[in-house]
N, C-alpha and C. Protein backbone atom coordinates (compact mmCIF):
# COMPACT_ATOMS: atom_id res chain seq x y z
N UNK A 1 0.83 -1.19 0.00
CA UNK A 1 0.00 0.00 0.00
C UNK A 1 0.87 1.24 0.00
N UNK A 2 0.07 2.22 -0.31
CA UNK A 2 1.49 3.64 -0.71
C UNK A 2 0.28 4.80 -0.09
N UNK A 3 1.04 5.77 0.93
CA UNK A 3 0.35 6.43 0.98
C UNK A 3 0.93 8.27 0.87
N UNK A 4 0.22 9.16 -0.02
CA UNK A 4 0.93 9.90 -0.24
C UNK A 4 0.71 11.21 0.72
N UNK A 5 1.63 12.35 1.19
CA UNK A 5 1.50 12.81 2.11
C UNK A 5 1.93 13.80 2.18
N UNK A 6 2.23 14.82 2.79
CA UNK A 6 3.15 16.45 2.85
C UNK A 6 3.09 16.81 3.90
N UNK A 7 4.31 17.02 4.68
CA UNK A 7 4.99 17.65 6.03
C UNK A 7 5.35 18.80 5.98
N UNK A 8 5.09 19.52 6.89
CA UNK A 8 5.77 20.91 7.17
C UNK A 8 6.10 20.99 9.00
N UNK A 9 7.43 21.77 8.86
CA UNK A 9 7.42 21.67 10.21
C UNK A 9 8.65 22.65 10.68
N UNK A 10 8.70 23.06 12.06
CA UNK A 10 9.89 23.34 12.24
C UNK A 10 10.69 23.20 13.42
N UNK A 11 11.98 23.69 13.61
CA UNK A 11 12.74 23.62 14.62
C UNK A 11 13.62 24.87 14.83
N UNK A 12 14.45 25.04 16.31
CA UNK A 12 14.71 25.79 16.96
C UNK A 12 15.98 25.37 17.87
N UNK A 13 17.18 25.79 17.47
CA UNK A 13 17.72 25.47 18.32
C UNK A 13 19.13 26.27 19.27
N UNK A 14 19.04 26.14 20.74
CA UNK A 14 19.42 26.90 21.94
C UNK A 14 20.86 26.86 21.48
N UNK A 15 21.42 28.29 22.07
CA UNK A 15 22.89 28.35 22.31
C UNK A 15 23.53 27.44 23.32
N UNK A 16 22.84 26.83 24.13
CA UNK A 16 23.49 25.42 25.36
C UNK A 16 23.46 24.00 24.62
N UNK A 17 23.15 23.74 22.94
CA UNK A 17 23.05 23.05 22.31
C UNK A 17 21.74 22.17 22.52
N UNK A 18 20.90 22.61 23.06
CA UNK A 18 19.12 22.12 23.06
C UNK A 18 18.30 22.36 22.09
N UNK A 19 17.61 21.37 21.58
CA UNK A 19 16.45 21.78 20.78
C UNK A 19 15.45 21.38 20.48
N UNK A 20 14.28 22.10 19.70
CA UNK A 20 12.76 21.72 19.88
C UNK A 20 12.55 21.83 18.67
N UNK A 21 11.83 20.66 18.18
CA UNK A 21 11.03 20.58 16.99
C UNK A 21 9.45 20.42 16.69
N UNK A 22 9.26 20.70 16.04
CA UNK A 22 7.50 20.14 15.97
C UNK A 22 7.45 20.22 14.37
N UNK A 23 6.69 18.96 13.90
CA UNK A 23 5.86 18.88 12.37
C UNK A 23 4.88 18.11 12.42
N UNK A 24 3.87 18.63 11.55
CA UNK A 24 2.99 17.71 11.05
C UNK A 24 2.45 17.52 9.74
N UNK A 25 2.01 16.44 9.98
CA UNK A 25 2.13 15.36 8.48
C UNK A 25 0.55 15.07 8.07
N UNK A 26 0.07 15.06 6.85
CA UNK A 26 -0.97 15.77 6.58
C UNK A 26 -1.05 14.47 5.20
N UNK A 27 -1.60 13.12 5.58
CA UNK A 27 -2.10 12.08 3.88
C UNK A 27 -3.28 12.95 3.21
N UNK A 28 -2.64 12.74 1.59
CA UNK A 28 -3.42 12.92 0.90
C UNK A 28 -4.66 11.79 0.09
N UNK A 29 -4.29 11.02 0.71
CA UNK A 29 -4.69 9.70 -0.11
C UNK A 29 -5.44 9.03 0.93
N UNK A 30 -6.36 7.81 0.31
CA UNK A 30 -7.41 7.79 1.57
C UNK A 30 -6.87 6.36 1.65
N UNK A 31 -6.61 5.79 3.53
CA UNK A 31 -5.91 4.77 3.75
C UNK A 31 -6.56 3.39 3.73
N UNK A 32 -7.63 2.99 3.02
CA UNK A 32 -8.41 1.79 2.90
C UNK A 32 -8.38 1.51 1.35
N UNK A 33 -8.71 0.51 0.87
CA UNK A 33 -8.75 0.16 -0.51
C UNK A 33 -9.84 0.06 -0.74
N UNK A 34 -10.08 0.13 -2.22
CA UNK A 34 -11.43 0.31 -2.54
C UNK A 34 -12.02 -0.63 -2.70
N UNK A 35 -11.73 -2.13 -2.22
CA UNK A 35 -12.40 -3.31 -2.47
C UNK A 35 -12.74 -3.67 -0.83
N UNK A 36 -12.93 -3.12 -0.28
CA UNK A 36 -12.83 -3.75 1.08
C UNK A 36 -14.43 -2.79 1.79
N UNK A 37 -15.15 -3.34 2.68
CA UNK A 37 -15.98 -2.99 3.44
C UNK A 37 -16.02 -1.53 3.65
N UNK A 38 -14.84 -1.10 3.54
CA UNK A 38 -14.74 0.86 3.97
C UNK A 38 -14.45 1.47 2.92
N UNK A 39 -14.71 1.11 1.66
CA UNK A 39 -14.55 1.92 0.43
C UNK A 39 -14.99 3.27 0.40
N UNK A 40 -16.23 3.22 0.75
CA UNK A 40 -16.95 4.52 0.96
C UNK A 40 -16.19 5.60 2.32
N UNK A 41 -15.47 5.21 3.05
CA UNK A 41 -15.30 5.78 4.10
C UNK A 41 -13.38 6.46 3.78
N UNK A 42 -13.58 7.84 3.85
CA UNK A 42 -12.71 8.75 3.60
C UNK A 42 -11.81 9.16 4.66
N UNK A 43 -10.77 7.87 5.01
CA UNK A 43 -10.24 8.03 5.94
C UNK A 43 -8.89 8.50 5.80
N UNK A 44 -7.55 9.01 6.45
CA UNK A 44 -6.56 10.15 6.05
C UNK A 44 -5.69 9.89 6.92
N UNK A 45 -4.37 9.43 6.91
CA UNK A 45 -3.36 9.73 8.35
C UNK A 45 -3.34 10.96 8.80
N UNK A 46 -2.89 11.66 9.37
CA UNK A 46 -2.51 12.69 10.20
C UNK A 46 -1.89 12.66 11.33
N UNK A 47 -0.76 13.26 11.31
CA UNK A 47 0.14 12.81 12.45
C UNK A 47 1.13 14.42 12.65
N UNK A 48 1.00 14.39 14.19
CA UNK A 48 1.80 15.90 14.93
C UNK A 48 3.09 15.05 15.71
N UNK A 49 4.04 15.28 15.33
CA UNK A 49 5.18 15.07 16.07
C UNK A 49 6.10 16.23 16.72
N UNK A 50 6.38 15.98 17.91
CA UNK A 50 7.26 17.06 18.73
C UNK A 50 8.73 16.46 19.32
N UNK A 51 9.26 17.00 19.45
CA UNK A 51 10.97 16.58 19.20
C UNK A 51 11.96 17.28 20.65
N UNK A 52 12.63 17.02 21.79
CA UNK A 52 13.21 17.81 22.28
C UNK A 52 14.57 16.91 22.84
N UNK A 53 15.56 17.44 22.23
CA UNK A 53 17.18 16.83 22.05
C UNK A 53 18.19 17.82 23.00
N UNK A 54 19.32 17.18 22.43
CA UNK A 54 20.56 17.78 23.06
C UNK A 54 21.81 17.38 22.10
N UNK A 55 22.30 18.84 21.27
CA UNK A 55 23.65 18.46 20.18
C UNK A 55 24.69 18.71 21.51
N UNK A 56 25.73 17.20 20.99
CA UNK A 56 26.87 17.35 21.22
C UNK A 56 27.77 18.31 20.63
């Protein structure tokens, strides 16, 4: 299965070498096949990810 998608996101990062990210991810394509019981049903990933590190 292939699902197609577009992220945007960003990050930020501290002069003590810390940092914070956040993106989210946004399917364009609907995640069921069209032979199956949920054909009709227009379903979508979507996903928020947040990020907080430390560069060596």
């Amino acid at each position: 299965d292939f699902d197609f998608s577009g992220a945007l996101g960003v990050g930020y990062k501290f002069d003590n070498g810390f940092f914070l990210s956040a993106r989210y991810t946004h399917g364009f394509s609907s995640i069921f096949k069209e032979d199956t019981i949920f054909e009709d049903v227009d379903a979508r990933n979507s996903v928020w990810q947040f990020g907080l590190g430390f560069s060596f």
